[in-house]
N, C-alpha and C. Protein backbone atom coordinates (compact mmCIF):
# COMPACT_ATOMS: atom_id res chain seq x y z
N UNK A 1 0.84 -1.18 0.00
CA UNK A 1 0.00 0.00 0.00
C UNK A 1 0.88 1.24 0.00
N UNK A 2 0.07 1.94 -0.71
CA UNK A 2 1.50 3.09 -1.02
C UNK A 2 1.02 4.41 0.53
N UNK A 3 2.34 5.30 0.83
CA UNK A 3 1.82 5.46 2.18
C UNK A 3 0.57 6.97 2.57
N UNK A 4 0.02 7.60 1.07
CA UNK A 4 -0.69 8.09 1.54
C UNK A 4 -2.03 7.36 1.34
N UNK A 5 -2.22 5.67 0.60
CA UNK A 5 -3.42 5.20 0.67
C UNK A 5 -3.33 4.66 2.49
N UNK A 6 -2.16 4.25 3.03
CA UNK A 6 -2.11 3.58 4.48
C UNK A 6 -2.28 4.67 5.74
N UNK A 7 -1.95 6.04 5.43
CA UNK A 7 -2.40 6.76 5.85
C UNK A 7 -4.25 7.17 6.47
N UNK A 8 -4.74 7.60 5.08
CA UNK A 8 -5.87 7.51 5.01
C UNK A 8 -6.82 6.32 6.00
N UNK A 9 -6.15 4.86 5.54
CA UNK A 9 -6.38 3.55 6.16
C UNK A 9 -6.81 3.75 7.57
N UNK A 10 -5.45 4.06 7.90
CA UNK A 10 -5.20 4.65 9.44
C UNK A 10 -6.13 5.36 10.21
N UNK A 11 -6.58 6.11 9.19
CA UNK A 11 -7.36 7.24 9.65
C UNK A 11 -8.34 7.62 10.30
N UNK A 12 -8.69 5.77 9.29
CA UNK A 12 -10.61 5.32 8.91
C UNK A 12 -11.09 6.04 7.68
N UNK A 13 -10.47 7.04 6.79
CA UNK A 13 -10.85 7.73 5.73
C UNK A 13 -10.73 7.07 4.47
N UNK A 14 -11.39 6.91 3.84
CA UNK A 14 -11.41 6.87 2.53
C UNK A 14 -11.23 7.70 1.43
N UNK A 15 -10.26 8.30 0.44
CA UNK A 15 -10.19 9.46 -0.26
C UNK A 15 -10.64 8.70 -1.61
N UNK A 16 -12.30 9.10 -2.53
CA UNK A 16 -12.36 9.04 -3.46
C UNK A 16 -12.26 10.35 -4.61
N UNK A 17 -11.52 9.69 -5.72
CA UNK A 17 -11.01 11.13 -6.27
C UNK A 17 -12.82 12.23 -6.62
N UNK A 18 -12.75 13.19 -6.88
CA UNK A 18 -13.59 14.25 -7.11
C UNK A 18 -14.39 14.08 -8.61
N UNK A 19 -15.89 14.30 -8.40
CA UNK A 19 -16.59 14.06 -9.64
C UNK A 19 -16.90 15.46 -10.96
N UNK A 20 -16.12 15.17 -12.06
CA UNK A 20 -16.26 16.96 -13.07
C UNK A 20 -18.05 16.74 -12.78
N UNK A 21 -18.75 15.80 -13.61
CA UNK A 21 -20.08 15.84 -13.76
C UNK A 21 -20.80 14.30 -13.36
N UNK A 22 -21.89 14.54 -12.38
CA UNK A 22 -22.22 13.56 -11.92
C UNK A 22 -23.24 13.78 -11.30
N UNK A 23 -23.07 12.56 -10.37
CA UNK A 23 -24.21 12.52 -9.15
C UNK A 23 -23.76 11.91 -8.03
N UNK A 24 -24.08 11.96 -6.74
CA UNK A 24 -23.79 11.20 -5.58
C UNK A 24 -24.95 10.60 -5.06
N UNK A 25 -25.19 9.64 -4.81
CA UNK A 25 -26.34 9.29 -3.79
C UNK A 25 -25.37 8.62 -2.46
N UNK A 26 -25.87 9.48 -1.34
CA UNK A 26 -25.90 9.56 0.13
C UNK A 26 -26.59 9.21 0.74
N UNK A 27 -26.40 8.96 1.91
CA UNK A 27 -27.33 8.28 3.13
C UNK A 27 -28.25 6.88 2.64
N UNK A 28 -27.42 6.01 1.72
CA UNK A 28 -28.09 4.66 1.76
C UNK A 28 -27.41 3.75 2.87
N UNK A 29 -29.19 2.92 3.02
CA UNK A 29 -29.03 2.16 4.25
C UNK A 29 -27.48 1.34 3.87
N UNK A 30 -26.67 1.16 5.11
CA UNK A 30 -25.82 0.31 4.86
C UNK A 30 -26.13 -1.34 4.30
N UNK A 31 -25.57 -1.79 3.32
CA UNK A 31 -25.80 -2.76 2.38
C UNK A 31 -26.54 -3.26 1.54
N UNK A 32 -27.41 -1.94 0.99
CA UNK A 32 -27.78 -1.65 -0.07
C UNK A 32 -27.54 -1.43 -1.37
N UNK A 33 -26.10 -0.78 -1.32
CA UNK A 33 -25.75 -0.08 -2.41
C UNK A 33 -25.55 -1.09 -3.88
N UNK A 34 -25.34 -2.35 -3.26
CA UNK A 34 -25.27 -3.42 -4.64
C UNK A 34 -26.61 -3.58 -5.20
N UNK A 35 -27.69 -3.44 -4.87
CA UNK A 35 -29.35 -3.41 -4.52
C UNK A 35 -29.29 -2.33 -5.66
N UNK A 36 -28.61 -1.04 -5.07
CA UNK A 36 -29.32 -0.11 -6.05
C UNK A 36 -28.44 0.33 -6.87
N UNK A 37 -27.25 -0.69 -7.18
CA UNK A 37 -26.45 -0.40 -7.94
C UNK A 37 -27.21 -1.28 -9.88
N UNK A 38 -27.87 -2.41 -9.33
CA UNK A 38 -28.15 -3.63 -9.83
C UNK A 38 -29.92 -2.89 -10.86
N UNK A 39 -30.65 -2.05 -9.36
CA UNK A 39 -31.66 -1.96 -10.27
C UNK A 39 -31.63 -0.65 -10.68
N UNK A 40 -31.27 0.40 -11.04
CA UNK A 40 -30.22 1.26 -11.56
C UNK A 40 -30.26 1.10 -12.95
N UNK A 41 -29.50 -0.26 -12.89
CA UNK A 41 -28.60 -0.72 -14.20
C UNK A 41 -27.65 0.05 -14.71
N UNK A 42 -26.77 0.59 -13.35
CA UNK A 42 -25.56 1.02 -13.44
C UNK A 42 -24.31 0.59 -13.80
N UNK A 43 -24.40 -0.57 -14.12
CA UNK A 43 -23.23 -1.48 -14.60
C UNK A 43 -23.28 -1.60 -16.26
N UNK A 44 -24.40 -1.19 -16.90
CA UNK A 44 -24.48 -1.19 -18.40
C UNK A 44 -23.90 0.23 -18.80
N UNK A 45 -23.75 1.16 -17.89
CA UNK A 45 -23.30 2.98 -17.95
C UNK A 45 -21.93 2.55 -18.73
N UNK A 46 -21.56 3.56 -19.76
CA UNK A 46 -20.30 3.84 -20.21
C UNK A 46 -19.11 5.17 -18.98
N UNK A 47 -19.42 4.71 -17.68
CA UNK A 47 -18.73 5.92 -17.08
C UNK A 47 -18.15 5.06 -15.69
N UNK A 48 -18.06 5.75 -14.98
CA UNK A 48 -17.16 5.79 -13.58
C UNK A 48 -18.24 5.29 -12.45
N UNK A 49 -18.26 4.55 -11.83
CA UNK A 49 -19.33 4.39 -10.76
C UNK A 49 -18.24 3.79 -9.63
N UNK A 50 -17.98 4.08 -8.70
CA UNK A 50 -17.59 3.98 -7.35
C UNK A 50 -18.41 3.82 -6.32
N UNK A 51 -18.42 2.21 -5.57
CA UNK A 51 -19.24 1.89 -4.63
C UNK A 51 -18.60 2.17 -3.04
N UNK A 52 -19.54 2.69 -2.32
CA UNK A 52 -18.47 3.29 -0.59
C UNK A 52 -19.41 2.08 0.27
N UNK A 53 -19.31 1.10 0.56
CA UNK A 53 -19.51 0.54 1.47
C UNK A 53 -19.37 1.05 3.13
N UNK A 54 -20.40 0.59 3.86
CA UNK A 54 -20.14 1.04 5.36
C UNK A 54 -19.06 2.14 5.52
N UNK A 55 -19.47 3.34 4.90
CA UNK A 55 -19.07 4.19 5.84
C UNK A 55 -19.32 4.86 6.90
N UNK A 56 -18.31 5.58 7.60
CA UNK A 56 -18.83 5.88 8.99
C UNK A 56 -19.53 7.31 8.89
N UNK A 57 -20.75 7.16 9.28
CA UNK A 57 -22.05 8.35 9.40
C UNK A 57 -22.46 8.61 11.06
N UNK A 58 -22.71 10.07 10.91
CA UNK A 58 -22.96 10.53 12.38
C UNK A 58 -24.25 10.52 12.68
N UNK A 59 -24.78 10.37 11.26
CA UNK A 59 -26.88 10.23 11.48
C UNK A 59 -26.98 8.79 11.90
N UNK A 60 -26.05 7.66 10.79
CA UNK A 60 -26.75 6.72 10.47
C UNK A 60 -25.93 5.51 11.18
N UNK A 61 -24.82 6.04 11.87
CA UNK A 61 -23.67 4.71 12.20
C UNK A 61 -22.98 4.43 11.28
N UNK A 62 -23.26 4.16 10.51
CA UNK A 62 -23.37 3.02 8.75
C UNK A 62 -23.60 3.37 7.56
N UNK A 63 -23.58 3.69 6.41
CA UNK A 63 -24.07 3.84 5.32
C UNK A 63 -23.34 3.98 4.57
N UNK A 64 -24.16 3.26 3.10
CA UNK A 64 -23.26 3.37 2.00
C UNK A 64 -23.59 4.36 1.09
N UNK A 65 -22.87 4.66 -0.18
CA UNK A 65 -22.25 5.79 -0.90
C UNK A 65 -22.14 5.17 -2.28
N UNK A 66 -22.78 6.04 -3.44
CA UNK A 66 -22.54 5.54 -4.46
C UNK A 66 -21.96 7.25 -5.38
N UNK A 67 -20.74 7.01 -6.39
CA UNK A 67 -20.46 8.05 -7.32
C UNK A 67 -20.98 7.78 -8.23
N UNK A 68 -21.36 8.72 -9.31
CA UNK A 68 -21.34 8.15 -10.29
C UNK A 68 -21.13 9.45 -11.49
N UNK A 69 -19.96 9.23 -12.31
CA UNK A 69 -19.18 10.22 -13.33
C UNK A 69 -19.87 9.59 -14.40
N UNK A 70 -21.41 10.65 -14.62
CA UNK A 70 -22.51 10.69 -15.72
C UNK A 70 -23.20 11.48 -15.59
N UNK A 71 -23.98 11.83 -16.87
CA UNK A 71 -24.81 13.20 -16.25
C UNK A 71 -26.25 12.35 -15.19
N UNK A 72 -27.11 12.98 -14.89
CA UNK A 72 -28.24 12.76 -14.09
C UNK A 72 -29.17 12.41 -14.73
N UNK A 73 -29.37 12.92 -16.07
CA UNK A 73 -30.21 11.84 -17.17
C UNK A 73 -30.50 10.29 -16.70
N UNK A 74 -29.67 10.11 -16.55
CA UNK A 74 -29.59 8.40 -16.51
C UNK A 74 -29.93 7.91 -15.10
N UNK A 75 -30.60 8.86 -14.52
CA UNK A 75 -31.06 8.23 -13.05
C UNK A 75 -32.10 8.01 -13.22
N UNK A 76 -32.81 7.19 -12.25
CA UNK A 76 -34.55 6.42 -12.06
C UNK A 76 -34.66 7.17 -11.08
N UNK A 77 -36.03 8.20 -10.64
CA UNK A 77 -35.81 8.60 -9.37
C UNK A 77 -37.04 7.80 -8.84
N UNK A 78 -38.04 7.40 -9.61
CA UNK A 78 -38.72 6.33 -9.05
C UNK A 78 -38.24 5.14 -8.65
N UNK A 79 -37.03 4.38 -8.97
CA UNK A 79 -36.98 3.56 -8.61
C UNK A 79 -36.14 3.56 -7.70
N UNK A 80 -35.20 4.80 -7.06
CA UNK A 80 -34.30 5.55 -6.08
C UNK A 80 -35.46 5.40 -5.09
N UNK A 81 -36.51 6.32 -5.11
CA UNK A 81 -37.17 6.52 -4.31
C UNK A 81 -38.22 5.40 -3.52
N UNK A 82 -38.34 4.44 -4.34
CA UNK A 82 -39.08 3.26 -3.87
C UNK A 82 -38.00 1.97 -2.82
N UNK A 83 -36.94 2.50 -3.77
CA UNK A 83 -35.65 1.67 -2.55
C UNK A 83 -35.42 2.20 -1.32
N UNK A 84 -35.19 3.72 -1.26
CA UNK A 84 -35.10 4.37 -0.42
C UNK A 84 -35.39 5.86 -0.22
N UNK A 85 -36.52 6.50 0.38
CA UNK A 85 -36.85 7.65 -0.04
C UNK A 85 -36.13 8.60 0.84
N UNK A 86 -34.72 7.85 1.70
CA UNK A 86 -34.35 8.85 2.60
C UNK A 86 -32.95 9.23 2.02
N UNK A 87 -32.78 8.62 0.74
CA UNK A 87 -31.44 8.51 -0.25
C UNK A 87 -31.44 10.10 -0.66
N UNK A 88 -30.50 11.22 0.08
CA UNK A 88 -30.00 12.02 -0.68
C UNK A 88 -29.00 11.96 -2.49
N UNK A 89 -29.18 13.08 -3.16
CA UNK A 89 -28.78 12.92 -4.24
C UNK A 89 -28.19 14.35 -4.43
N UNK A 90 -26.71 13.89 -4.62
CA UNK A 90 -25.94 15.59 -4.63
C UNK A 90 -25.23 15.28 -6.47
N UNK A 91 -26.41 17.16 -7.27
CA UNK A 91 -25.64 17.02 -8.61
C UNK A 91 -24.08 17.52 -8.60
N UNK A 92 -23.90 16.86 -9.65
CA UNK A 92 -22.16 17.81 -9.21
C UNK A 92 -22.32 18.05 -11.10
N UNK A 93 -21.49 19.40 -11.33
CA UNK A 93 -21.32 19.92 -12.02
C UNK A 93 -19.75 21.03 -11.93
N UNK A 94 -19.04 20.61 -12.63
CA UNK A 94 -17.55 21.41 -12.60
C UNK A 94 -17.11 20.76 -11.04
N UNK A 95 -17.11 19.69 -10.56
CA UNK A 95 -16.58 19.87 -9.77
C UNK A 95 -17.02 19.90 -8.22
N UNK A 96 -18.60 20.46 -8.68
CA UNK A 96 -19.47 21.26 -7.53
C UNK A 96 -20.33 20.74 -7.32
N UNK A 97 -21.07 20.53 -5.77
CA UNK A 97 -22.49 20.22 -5.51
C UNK A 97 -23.02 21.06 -6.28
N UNK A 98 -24.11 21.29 -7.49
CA UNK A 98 -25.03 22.76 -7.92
C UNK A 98 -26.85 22.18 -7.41
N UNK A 99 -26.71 21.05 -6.81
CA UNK A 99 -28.04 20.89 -6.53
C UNK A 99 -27.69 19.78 -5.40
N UNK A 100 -29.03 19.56 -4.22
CA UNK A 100 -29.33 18.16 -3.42
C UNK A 100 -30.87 18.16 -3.73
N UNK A 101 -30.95 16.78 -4.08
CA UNK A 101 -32.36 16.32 -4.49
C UNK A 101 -32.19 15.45 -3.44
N UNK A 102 -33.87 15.46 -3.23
CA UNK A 102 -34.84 15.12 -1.92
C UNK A 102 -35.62 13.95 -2.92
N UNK A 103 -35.85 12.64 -2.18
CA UNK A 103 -36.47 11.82 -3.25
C UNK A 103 -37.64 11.69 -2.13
N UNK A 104 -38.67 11.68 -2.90
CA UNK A 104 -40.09 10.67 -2.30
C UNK A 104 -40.43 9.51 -2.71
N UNK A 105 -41.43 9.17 -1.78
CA UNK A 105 -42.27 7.73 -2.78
C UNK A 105 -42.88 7.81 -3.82
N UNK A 106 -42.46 7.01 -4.90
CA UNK A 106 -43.05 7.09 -6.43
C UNK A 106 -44.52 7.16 -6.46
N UNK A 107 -45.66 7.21 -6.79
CA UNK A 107 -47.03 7.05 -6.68
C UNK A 107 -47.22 5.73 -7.44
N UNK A 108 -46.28 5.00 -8.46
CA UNK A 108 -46.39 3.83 -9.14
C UNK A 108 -45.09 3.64 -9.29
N UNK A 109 -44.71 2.03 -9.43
CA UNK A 109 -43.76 1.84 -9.87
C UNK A 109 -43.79 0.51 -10.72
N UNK A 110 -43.13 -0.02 -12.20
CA UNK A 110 -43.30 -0.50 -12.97
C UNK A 110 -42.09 -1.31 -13.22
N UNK A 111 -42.37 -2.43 -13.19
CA UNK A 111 -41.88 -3.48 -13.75
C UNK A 111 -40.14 -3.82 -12.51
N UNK A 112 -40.38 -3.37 -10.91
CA UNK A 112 -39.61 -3.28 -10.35
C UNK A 112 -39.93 -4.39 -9.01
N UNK A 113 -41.14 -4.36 -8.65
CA UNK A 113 -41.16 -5.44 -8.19
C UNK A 113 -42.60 -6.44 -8.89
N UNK A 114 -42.45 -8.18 -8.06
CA UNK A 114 -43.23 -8.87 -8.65
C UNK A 114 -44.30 -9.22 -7.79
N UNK A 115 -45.82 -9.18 -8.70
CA UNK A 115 -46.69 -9.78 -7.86
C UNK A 115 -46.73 -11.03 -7.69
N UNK A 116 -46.66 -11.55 -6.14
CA UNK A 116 -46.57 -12.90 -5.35
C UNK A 116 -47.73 -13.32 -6.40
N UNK A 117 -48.98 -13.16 -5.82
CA UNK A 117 -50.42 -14.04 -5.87
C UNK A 117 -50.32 -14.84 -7.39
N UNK A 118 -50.04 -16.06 -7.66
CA UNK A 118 -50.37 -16.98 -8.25
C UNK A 118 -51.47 -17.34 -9.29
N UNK A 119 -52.00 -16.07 -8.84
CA UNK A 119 -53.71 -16.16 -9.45
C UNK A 119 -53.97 -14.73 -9.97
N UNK A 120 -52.94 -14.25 -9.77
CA UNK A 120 -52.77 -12.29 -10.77
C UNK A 120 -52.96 -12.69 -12.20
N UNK A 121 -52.81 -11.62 -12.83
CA UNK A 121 -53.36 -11.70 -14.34
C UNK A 121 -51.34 -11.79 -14.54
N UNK A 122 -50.90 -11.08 -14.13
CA UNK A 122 -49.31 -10.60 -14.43
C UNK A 122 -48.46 -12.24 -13.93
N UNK A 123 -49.18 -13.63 -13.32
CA UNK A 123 -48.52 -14.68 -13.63
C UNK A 123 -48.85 -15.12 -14.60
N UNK A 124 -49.89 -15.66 -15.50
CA UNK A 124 -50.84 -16.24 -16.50
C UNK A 124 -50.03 -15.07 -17.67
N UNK A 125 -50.27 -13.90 -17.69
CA UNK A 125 -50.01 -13.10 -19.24
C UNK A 125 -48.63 -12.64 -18.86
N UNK A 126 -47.60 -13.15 -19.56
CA UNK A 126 -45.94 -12.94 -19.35
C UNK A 126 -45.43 -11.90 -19.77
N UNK A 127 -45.92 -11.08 -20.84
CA UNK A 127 -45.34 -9.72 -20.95
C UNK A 127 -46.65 -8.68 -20.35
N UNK A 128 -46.69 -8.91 -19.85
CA UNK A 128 -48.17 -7.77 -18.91
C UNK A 128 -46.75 -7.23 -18.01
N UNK A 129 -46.67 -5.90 -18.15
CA UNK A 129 -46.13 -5.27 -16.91
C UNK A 129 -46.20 -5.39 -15.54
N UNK A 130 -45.39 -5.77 -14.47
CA UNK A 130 -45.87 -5.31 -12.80
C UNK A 130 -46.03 -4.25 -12.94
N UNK A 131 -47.40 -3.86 -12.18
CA UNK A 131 -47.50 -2.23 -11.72
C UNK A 131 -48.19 -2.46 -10.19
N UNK A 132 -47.05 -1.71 -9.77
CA UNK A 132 -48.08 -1.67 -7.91
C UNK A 132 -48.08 0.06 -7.77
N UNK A 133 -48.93 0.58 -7.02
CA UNK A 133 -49.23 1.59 -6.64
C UNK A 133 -49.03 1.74 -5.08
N UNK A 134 -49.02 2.89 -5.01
CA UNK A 134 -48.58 3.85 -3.29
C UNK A 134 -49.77 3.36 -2.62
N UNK A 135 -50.59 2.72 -2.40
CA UNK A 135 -51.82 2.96 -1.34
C UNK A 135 -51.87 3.20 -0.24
N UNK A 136 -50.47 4.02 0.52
CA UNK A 136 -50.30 4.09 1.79
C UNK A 136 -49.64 4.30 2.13
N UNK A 137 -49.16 5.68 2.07
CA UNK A 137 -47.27 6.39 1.95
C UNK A 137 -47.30 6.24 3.43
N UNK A 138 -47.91 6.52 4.47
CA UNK A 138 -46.79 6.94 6.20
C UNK A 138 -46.33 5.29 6.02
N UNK A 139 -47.49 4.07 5.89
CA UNK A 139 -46.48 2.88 6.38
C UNK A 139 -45.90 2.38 4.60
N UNK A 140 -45.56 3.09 3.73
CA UNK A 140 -44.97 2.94 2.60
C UNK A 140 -45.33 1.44 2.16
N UNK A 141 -47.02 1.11 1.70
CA UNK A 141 -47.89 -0.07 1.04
C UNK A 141 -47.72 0.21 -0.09
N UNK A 142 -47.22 -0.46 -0.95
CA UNK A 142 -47.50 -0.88 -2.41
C UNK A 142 -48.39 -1.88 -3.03
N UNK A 143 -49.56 -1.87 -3.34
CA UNK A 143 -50.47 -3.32 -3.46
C UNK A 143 -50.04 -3.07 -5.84
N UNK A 144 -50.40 -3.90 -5.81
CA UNK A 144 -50.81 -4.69 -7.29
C UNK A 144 -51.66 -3.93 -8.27
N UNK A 145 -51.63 -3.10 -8.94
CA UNK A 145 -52.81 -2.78 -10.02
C UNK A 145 -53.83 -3.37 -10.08
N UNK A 146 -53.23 -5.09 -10.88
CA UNK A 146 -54.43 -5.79 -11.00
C UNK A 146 -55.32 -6.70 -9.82
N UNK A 147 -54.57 -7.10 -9.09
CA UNK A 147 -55.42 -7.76 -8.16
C UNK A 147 -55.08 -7.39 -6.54
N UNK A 148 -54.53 -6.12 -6.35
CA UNK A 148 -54.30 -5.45 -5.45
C UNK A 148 -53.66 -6.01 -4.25
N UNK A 149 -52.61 -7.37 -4.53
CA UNK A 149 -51.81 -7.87 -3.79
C UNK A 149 -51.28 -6.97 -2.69
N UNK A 150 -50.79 -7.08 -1.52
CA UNK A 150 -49.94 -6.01 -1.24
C UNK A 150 -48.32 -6.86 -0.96
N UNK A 151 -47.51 -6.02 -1.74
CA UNK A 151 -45.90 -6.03 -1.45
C UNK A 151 -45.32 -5.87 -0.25
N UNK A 152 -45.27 -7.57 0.34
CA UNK A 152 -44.57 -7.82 1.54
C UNK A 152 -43.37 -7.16 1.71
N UNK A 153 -42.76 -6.28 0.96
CA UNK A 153 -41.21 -5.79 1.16
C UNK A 153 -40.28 -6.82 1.24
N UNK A 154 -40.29 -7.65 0.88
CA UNK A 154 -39.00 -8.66 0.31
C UNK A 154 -38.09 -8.62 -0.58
N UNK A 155 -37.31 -8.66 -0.91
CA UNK A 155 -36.59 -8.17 -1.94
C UNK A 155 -36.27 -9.55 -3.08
N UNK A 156 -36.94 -10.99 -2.49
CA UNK A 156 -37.19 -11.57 -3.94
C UNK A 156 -38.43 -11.61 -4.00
N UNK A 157 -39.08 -10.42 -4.33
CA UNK A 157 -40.31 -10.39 -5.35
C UNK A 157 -40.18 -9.24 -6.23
N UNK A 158 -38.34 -8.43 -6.16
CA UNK A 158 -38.25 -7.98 -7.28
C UNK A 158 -38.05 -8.48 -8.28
N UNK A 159 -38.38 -7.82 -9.85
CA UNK A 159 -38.36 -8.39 -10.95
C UNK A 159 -37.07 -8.34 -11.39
N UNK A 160 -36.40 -9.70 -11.95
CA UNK A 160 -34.95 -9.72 -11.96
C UNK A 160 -34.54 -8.00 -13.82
N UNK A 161 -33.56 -8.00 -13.33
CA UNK A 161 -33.60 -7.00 -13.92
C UNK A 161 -33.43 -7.21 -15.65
N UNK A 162 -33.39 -6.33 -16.70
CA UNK A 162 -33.39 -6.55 -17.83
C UNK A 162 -32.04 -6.41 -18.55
């Protein structure tokens, strides 16, 4: 290790280099970030993406950190916001924070997670879209379009990605 990466080490710091144009998403729950790296589909990007695992946070204990050297075009904020609506998002431009976006809960979200029930129209017809809807932002319910399942919050009844 060369001695200003063992330094840093030392430190507990992590130095990732600085973004010209991008985005940051902050304050994800710790061990998430592969989660929302995956449904994203940040790994098909022609750019820079840097994952921060467990870093040390004074809100959160814990949390991970994602860069990403691309413009903001290429973000889902529905599907940011359905993972985590407490996920700050800092634009960078030249260098610079020029914005922090605040995400909420999507009012719909499509083709991100799957309806369980066996007996939905969306098991029987294979290209029918998932669509679940908000029915209940304080305890954050998502039920089913078609047969108004509600989304246990599991994370295998997301739809594997495309």
């Amino acid at each position: 290790m060369s001695e200003a990466v063992t330094k840093h080490v030392e430190e507990g710091t992590l130095n990732i280099g600085a973004l010209h144009e991008g985005f940051v998403l902050d304050h994800i729950k710790a061990g998430m970030a592969q989660t929302i790296y995956r449904y994203l589909h940040l790994g098909r990007l022609d750019c820079q993406v840097a994952i921060i695992k467990n870093a040390t946070s004074h809100k959160m204990g814990r949390k991970d950190i994602i860069k990403v050297e691309c413009p903001i075009d290429y973000l889902d904020f529905d599907v940011l916001g359905f993972i985590d609506d407490n996920i700050t998002v800092d634009v960078i431009k030249d260098n610079k924070v020029i914005e922090k976006k605040k995400l909420t809960l999507p009012h719909r979200v499509v083709n991100v997670i799957k309806c369980k029930n066996p007996r939905c129209i969306t098991s029987i017809e294979h290209g029918l879209d998932q669509i679940f809807e908000l029915t209940d932002p304080e305890n954050k319910t998502y039920r089913c379009k078609y047969c108004e399942t509600k989304w246990d919050g599991t994370f295998m009844h997301w739809v594997a990605y495309k």
